[in-house]
C-alpha atoms as a PDB file:
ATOM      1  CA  UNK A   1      29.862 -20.091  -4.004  1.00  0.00           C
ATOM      2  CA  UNK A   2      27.123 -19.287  -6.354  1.00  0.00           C
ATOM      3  CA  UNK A   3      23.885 -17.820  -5.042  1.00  0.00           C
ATOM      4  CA  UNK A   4      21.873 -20.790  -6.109  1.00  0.00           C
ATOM      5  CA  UNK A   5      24.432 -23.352  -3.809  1.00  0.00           C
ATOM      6  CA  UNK A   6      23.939 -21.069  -0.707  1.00  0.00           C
ATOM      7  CA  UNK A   7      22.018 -23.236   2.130  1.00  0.00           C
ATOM      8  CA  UNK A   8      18.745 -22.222   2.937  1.00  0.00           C
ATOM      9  CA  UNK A   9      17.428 -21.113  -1.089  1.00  0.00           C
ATOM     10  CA  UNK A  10      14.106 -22.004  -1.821  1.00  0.00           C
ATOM     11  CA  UNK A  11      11.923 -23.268  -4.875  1.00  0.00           C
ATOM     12  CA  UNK A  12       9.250 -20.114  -5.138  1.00  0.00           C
ATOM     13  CA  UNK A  13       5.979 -20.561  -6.710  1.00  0.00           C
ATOM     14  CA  UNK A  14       4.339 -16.967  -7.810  1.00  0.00           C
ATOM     15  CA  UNK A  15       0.638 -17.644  -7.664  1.00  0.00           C
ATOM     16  CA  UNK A  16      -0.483 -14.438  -9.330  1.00  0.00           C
ATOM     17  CA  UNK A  17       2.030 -13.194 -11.423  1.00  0.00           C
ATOM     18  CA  UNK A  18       0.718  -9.206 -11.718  1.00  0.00           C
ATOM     19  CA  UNK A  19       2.788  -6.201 -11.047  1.00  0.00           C
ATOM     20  CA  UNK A  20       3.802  -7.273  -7.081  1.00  0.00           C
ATOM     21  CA  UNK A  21       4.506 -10.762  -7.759  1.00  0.00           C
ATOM     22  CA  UNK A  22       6.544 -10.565 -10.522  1.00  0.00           C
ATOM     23  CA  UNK A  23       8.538  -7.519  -8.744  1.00  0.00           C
ATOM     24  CA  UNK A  24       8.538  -9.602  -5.476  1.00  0.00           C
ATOM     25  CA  UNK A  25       9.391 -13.118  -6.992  1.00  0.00           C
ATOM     26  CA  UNK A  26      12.095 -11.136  -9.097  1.00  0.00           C
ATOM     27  CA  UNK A  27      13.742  -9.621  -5.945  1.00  0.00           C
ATOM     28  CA  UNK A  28      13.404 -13.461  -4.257  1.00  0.00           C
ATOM     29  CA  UNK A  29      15.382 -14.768  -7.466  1.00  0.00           C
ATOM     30  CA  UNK A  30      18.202 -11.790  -7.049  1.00  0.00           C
ATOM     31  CA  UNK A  31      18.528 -12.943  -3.416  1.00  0.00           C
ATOM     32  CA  UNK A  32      19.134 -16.501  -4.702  1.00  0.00           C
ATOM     33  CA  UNK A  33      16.397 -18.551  -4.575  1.00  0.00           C
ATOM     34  CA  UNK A  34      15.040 -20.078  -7.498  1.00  0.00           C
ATOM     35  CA  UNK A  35      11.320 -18.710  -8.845  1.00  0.00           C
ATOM     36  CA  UNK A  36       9.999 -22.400 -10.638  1.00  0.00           C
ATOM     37  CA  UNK A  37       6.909 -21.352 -10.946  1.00  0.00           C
ATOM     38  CA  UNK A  38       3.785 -18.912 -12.007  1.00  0.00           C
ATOM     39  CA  UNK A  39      -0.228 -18.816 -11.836  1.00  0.00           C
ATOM     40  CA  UNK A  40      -2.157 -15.914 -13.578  1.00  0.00           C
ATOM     41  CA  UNK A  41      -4.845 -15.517 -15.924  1.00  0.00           C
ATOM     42  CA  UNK A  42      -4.331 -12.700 -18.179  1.00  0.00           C
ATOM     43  CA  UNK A  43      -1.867 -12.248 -21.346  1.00  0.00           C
ATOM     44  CA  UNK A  44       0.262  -9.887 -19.066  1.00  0.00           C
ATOM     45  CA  UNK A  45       0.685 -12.367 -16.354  1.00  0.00           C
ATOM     46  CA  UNK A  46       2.124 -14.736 -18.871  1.00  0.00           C
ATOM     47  CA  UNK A  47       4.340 -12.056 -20.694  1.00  0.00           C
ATOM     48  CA  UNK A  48       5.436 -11.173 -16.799  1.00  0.00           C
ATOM     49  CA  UNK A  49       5.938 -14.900 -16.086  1.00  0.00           C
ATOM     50  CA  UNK A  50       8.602 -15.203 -18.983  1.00  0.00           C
ATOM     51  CA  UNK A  51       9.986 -12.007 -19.223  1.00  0.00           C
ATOM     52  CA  UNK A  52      10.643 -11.066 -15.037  1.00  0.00           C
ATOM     53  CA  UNK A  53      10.364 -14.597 -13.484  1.00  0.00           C
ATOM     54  CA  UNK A  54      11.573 -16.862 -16.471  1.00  0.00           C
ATOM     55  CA  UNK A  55       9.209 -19.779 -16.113  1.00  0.00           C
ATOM     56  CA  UNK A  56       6.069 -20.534 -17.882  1.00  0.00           C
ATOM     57  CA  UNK A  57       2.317 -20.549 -16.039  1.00  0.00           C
ATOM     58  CA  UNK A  58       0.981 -23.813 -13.978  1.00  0.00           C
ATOM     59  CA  UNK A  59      -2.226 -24.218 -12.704  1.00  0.00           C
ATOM     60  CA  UNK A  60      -2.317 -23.898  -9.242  1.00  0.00           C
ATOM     61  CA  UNK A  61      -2.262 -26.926  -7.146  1.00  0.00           C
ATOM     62  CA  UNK A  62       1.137 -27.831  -9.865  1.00  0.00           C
ATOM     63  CA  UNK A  63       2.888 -24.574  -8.303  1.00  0.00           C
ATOM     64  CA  UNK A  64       1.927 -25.385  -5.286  1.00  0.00           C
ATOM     65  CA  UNK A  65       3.304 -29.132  -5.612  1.00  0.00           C
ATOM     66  CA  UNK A  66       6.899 -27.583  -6.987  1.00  0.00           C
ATOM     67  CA  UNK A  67       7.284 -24.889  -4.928  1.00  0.00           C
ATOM     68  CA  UNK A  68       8.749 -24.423  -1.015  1.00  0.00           C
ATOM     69  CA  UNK A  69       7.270 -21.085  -0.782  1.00  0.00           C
ATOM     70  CA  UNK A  70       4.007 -19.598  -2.495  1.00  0.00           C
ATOM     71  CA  UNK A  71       3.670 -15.893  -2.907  1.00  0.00           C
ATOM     72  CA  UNK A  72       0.218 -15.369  -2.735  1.00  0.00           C
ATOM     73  CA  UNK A  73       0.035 -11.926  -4.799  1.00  0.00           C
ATOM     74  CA  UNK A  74      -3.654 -11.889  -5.690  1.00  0.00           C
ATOM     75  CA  UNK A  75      -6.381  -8.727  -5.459  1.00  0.00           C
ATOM     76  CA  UNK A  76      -6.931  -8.566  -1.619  1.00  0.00           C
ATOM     77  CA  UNK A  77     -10.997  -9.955  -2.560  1.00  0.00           C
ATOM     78  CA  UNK A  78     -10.056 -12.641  -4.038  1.00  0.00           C
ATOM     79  CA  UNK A  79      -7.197 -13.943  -1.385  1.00  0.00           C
ATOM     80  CA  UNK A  80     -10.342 -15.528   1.165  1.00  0.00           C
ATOM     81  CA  UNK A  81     -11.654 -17.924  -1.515  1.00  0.00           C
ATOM     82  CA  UNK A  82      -8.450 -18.364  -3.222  1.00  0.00           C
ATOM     83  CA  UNK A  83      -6.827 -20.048   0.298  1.00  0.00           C
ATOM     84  CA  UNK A  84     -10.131 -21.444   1.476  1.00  0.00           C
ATOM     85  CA  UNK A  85     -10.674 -23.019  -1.994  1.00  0.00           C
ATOM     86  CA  UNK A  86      -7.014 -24.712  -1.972  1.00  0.00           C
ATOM     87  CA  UNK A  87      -7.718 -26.369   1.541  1.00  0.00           C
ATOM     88  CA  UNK A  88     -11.198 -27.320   0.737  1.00  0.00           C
ATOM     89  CA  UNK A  89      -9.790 -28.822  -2.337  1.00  0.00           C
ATOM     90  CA  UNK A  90      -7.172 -30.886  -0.548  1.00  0.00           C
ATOM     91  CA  UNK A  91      -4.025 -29.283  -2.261  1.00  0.00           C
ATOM     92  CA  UNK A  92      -1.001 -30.634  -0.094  1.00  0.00           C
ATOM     93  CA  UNK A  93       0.081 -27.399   1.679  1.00  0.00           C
ATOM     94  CA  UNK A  94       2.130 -29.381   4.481  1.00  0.00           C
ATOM     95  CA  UNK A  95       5.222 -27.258   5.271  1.00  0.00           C
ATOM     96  CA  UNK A  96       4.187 -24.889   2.634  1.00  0.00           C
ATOM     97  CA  UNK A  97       5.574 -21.302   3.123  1.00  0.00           C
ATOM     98  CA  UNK A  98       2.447 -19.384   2.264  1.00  0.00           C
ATOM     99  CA  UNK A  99       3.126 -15.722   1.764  1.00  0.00           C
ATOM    100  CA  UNK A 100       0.768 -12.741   0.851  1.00  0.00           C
ATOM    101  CA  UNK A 101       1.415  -9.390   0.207  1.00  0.00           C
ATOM    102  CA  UNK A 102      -2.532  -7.748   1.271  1.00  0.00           C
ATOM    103  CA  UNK A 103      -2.040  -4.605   3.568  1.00  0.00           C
ATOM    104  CA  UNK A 104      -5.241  -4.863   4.984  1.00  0.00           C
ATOM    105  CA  UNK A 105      -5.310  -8.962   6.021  1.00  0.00           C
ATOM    106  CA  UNK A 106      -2.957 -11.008   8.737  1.00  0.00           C
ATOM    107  CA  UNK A 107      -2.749 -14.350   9.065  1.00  0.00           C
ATOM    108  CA  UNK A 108      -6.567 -14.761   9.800  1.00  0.00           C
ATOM    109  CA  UNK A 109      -6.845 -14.633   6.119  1.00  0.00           C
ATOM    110  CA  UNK A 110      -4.606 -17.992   5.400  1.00  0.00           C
ATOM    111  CA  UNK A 111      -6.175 -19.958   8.657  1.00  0.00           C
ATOM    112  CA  UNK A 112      -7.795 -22.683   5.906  1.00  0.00           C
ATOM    113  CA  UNK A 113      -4.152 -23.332   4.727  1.00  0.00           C
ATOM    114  CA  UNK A 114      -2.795 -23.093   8.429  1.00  0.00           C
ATOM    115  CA  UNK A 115      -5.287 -26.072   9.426  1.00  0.00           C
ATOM    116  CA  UNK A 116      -4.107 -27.772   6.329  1.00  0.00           C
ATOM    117  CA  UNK A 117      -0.143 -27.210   7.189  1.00  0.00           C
ATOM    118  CA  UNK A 118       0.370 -24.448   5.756  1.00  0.00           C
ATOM    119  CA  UNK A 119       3.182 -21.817   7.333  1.00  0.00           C
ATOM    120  CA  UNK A 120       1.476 -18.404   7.047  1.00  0.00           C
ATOM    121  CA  UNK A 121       2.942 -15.296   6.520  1.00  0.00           C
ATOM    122  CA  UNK A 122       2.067 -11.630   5.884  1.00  0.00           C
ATOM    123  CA  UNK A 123       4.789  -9.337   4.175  1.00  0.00           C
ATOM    124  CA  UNK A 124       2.729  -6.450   2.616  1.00  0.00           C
ATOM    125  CA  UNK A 125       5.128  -3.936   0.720  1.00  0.00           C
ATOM    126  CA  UNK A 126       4.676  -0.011   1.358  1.00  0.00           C
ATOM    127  CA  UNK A 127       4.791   0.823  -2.447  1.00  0.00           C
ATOM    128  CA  UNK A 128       3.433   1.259  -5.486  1.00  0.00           C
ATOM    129  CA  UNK A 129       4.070  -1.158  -8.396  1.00  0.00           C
ATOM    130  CA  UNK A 130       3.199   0.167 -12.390  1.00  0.00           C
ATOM    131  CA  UNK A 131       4.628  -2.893 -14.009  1.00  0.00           C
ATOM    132  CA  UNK A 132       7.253  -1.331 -15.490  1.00  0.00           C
ATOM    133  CA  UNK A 133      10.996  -1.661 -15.536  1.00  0.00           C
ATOM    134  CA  UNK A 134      11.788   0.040 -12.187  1.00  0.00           C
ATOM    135  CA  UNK A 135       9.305  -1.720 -10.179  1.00  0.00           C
ATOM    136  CA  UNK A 136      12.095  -3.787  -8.807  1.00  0.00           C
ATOM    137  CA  UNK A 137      14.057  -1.024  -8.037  1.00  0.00           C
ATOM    138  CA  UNK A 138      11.431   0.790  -5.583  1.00  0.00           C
ATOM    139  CA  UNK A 139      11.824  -2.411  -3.383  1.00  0.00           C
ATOM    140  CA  UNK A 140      15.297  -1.528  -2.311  1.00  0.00           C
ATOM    141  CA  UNK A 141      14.828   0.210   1.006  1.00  0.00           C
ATOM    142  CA  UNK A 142      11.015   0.083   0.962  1.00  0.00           C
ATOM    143  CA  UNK A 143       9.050  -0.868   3.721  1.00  0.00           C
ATOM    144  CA  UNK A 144       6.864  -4.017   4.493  1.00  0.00           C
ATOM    145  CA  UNK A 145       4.764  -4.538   6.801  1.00  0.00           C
ATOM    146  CA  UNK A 146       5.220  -8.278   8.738  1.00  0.00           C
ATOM    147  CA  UNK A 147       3.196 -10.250  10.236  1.00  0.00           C
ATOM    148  CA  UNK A 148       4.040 -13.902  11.187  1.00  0.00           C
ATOM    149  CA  UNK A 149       3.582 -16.643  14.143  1.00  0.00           C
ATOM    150  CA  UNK A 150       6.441 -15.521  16.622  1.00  0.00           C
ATOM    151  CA  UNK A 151       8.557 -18.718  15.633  1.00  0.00           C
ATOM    152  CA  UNK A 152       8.776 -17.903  12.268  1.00  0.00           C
ATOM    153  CA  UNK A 153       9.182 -14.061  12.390  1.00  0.00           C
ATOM    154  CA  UNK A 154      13.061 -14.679  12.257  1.00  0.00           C
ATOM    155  CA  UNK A 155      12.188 -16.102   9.045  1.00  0.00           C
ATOM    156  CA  UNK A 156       9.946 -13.682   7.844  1.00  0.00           C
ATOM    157  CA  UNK A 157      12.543 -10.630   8.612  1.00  0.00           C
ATOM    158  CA  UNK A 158      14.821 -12.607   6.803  1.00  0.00           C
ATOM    159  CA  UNK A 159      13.274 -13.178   3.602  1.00  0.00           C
ATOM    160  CA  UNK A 160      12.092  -9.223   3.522  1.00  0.00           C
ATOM    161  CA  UNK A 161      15.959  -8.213   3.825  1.00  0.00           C
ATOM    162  CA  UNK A 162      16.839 -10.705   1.611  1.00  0.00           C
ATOM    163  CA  UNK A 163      14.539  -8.732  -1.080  1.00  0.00           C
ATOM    164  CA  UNK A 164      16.387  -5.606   0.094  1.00  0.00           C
ATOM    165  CA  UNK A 165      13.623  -4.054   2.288  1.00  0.00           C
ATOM    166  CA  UNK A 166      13.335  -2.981   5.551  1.00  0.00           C
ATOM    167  CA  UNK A 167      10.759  -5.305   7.734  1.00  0.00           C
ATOM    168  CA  UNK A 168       8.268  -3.751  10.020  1.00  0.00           C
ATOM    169  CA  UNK A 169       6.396  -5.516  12.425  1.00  0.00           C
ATOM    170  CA  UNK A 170       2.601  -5.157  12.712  1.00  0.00           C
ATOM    171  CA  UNK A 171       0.584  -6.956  15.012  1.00  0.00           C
ATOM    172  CA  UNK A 172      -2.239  -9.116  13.329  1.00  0.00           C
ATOM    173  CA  UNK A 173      -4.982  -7.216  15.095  1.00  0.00           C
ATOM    174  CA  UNK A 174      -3.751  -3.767  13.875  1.00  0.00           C
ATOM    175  CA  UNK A 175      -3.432  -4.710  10.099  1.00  0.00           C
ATOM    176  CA  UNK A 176      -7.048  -3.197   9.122  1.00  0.00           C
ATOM    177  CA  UNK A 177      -5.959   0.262  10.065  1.00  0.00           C
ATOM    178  CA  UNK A 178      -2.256  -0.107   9.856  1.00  0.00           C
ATOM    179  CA  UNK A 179      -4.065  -0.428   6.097  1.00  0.00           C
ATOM    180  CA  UNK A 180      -6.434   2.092   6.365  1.00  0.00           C
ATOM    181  CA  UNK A 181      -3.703   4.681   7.346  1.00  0.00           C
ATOM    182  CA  UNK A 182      -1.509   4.399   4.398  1.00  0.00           C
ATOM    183  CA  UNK A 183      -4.147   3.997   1.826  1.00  0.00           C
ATOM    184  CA  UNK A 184      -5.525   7.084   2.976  1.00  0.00           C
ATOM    185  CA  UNK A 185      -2.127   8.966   3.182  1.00  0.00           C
ATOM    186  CA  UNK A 186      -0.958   7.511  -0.334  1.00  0.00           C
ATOM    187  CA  UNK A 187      -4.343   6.738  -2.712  1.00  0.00           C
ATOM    188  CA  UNK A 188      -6.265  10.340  -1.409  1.00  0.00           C
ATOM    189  CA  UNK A 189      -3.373  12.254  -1.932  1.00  0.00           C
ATOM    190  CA  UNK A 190      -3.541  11.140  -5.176  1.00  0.00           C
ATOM    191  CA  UNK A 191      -7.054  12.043  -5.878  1.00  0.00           C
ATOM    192  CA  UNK A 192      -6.573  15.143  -4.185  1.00  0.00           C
ATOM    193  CA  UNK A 193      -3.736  15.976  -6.570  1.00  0.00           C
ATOM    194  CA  UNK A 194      -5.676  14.866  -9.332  1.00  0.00           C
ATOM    195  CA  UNK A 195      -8.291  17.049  -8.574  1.00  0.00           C
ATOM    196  CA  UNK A 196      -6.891  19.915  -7.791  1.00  0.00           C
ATOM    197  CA  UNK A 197      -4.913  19.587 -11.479  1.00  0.00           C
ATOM    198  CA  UNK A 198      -7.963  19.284 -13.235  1.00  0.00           C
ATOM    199  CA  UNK A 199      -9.531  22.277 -11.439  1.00  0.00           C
ATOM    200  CA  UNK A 200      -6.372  24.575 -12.336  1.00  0.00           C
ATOM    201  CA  UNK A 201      -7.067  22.718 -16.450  1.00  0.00           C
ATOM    202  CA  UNK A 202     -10.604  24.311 -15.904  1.00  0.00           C
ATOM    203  CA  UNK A 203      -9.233  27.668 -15.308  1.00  0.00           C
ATOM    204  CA  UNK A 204      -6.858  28.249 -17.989  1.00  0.00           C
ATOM    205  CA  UNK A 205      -3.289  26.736 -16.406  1.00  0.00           C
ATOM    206  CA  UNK A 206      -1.607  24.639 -19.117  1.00  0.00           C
ATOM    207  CA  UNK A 207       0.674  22.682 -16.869  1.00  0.00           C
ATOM    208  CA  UNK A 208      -0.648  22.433 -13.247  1.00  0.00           C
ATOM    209  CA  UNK A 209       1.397  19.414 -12.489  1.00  0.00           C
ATOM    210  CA  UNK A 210       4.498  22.181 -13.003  1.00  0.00           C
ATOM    211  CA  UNK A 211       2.862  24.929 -10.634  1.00  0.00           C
ATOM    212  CA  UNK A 212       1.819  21.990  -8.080  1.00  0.00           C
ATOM    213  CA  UNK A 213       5.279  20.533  -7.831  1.00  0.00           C
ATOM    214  CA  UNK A 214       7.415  22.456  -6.351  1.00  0.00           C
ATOM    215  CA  UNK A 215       4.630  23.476  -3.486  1.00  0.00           C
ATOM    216  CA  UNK A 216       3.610  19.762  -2.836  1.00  0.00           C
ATOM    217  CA  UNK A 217       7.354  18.658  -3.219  1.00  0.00           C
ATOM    218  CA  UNK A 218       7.651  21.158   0.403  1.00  0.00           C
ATOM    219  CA  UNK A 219       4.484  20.051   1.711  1.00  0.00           C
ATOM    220  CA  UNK A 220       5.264  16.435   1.390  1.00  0.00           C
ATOM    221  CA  UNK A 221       8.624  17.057   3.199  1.00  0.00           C
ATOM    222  CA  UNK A 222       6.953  19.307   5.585  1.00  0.00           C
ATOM    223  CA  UNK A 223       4.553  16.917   6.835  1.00  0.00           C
ATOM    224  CA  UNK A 224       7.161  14.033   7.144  1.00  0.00           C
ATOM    225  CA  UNK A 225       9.783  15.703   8.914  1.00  0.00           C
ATOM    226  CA  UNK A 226       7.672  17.840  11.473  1.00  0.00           C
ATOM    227  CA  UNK A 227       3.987  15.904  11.530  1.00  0.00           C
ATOM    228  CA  UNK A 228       1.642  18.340  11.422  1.00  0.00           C
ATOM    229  CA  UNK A 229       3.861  21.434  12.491  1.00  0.00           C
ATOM    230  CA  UNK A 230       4.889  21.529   9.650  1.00  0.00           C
ATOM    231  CA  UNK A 231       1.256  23.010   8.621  1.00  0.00           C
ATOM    232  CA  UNK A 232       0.691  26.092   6.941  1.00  0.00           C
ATOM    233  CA  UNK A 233      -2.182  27.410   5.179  1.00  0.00           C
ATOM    234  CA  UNK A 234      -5.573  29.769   6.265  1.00  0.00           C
ATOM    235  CA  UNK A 235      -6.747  26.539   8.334  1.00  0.00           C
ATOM    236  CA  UNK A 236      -4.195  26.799  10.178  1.00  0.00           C
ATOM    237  CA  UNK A 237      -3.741  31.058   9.970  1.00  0.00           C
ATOM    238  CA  UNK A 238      -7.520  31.155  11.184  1.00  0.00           C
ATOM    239  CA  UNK A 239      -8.466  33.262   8.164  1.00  0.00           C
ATOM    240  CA  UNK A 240     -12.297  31.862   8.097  1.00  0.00           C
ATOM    241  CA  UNK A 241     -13.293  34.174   5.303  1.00  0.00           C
ATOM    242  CA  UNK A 242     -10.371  32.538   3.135  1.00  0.00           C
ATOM    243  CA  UNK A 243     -11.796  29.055   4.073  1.00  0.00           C
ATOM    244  CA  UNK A 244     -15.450  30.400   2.988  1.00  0.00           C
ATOM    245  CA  UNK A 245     -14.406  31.781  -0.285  1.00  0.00           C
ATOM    246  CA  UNK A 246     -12.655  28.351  -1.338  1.00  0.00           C
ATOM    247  CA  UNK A 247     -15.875  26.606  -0.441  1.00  0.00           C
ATOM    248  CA  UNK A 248     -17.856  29.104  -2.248  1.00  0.00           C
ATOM    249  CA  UNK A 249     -15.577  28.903  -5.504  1.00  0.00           C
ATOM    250  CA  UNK A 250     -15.734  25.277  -4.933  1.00  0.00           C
ATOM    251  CA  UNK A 251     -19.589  25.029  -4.993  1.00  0.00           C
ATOM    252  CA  UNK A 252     -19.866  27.168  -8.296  1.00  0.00           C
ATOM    253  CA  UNK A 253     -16.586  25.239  -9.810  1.00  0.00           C
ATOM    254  CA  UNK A 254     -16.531  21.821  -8.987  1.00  0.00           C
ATOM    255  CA  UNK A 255     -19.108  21.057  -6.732  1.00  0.00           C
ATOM    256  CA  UNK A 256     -18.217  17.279  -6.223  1.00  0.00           C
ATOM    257  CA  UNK A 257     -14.909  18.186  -4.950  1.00  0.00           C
ATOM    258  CA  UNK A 258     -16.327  20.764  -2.820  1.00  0.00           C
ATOM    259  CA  UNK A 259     -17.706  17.867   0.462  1.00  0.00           C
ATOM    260  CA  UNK A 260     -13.903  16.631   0.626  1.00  0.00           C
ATOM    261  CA  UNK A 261     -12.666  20.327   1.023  1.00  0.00           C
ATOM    262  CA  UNK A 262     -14.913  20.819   4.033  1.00  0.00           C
ATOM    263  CA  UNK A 263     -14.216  17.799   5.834  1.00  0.00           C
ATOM    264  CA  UNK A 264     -10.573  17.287   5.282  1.00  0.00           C
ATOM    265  CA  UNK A 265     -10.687  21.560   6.264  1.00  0.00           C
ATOM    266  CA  UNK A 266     -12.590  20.218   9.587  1.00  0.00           C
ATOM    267  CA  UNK A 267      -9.853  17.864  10.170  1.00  0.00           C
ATOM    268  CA  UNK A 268      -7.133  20.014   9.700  1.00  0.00           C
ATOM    269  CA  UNK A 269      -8.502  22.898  12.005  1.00  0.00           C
ATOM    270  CA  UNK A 270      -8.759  19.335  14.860  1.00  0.00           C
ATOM    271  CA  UNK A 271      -5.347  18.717  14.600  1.00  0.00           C
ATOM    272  CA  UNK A 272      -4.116  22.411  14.550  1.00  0.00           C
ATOM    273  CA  UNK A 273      -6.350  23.018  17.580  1.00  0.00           C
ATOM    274  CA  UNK A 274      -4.996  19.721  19.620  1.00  0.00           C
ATOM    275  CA  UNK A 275      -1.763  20.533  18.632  1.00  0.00           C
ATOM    276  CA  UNK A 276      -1.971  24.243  20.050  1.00  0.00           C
ATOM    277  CA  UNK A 277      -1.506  25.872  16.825  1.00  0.00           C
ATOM    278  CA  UNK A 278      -4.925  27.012  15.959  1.00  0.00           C
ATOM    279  CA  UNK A 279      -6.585  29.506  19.075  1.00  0.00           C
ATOM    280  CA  UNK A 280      -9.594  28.432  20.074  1.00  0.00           C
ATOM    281  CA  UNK A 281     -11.792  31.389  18.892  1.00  0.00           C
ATOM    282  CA  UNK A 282      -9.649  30.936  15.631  1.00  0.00           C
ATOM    283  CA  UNK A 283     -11.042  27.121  15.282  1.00  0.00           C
ATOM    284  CA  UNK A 284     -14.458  28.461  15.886  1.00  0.00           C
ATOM    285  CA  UNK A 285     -14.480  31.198  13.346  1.00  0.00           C
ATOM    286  CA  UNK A 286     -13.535  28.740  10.527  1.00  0.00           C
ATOM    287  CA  UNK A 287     -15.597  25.556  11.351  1.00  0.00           C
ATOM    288  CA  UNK A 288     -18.931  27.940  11.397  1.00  0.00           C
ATOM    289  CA  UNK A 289     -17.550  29.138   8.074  1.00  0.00           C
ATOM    290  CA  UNK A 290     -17.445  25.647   6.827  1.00  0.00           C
ATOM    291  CA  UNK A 291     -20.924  25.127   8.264  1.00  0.00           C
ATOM    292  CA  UNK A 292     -21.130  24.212  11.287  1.00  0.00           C
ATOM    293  CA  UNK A 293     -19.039  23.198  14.482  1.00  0.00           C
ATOM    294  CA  UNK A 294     -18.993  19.509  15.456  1.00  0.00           C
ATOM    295  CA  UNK A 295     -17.619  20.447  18.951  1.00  0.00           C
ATOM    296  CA  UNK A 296     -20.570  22.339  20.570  1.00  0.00           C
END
């Protein structure tokens, strides 16, 4: 039987073809169903519309009209007036499947749509997309995170294996900081790393991304496997004087960075000490070297 005659394959309209709907409806089409299709307004939605999904751009109450299920893969400001505007413009959205991919909204988001018909679902996927060729690869064995009315999260689960992920449930009221915690984990890391390259760039290293590697390679893997005892560091050593000459250097080098050093340094020495790895004293000695302890 070919994949396009198995029961249960659906027409899918991409409304916002960008890098996670064309990756997403192209995972959707590998599963079987059939992307018929797109909505976008720039030159590379339209090259990603014919080259990934194979179908030219519609406006969107036409995708809508030809499509069982919408992925709704716009910027996360835009998705409130995007689904209000579609119900207040009386787009038929009866029995639609209306699916968006925003980490930081549930289903509150698509309630105009639900009141109009609508099936709402949230399947947010925990990766990055660059647009390029292997975008569709990093969905095998990714995350998502799934929301959905408790009748349809059979449905939901489904459609996230089906795209070769691994679903995830989050509960609608936790999705702001279910959001909040991997956008700080995954976009300040990057800033962090960015920073700290350009900082080694100032000093004469001609290829800090090669001396950072192989340090935040073992960090990284440190930090997943064991949480945070898998610290190390002079936070964590209680060598306060250490801490004070980084802020110093910091203050004379690259002053802007030098706020984010002290506070993630005041968050590290919190976890250390509630984790019983920093001595009391120890956490004292560094947070007055840092200027100031919160606790007293």
């Amino acid at each position: 039987m070919e994949t396009s005659d198995r029961p249960g394959r659906l027409a899918i309209g991409v409304l916002g073809a960008g890098r996670v709907g064309s990756a997403l409806g192209a995972a959707l089409a590998q599963a079987g169903h059939r992307v018929v299709a797109a909505a976008g307004v720039s030159d590379e939605s339209r090259r990603r519309a014919g080259d990934r999904l194979g179908v030219g751009l519609y406006r969107p109450d036409d995708l809508i009209a030809r499509s069982e299920l919408v992925l709704l893969t716009v910027p996360d400001d835009v998705l409130p007036g995007l689904v209000a505007g579609l119900a207040a413009a009386g787009v038929d959205l009866r029995g639609k499947m209306l699916v968006h991919t925003s980490g930081a909204y549930g289903l509150g988001v698509l309630d105009p749509a639900t009141g109009a018909g609508a099936l709402p679902f949230a399947l947010h996927p925990v990766m990055t997309f660059t647009g390029r060729d292997d975008d569709l690869r990093k969905i095998a064995g990714c995350s998502f995170g799934v929301t959905a009315p408790e009748p349809l999260r059979p449905v939901a689960e489904a459609l996230v294996i089906e795209m070769g992920g691994e679903p995830v449930w989050v509960a609608e009221q936790d999705r702001a900081i279910y959001h909040a915690a991997l956008a700080g984990a995954a976009n300040h890391m990057v800033t962090l790393i960015a920073e700290s390259q350009e900082i080694l760039r100032k000093i004469g290293v001609e290829h800090p991304g090669r001396m950072l590697g192989p340090l935040l390679g073992a960090a990284l893997d440190n930090a997943l496997r064991l949480g945070i005892a898998g610290l190390t560091g002079p936070v964590v050593r209680g060598d306060a004087g250490t801490v004070r000459r980084h802020v110093d250097a910091l203050m004379a080098t690259a002053p802007e960075a030098a706020d984010a050093y002290v506070a993630l340094a005041r968050l590290t020495a919190d976890r250390a000490l509630a984790a019983g790895l920093l001595k009391p004293e120890a956490a004292e000695r560094l947070l007055d070297a840092l200027g100031g302890n919160p606790w007293t």
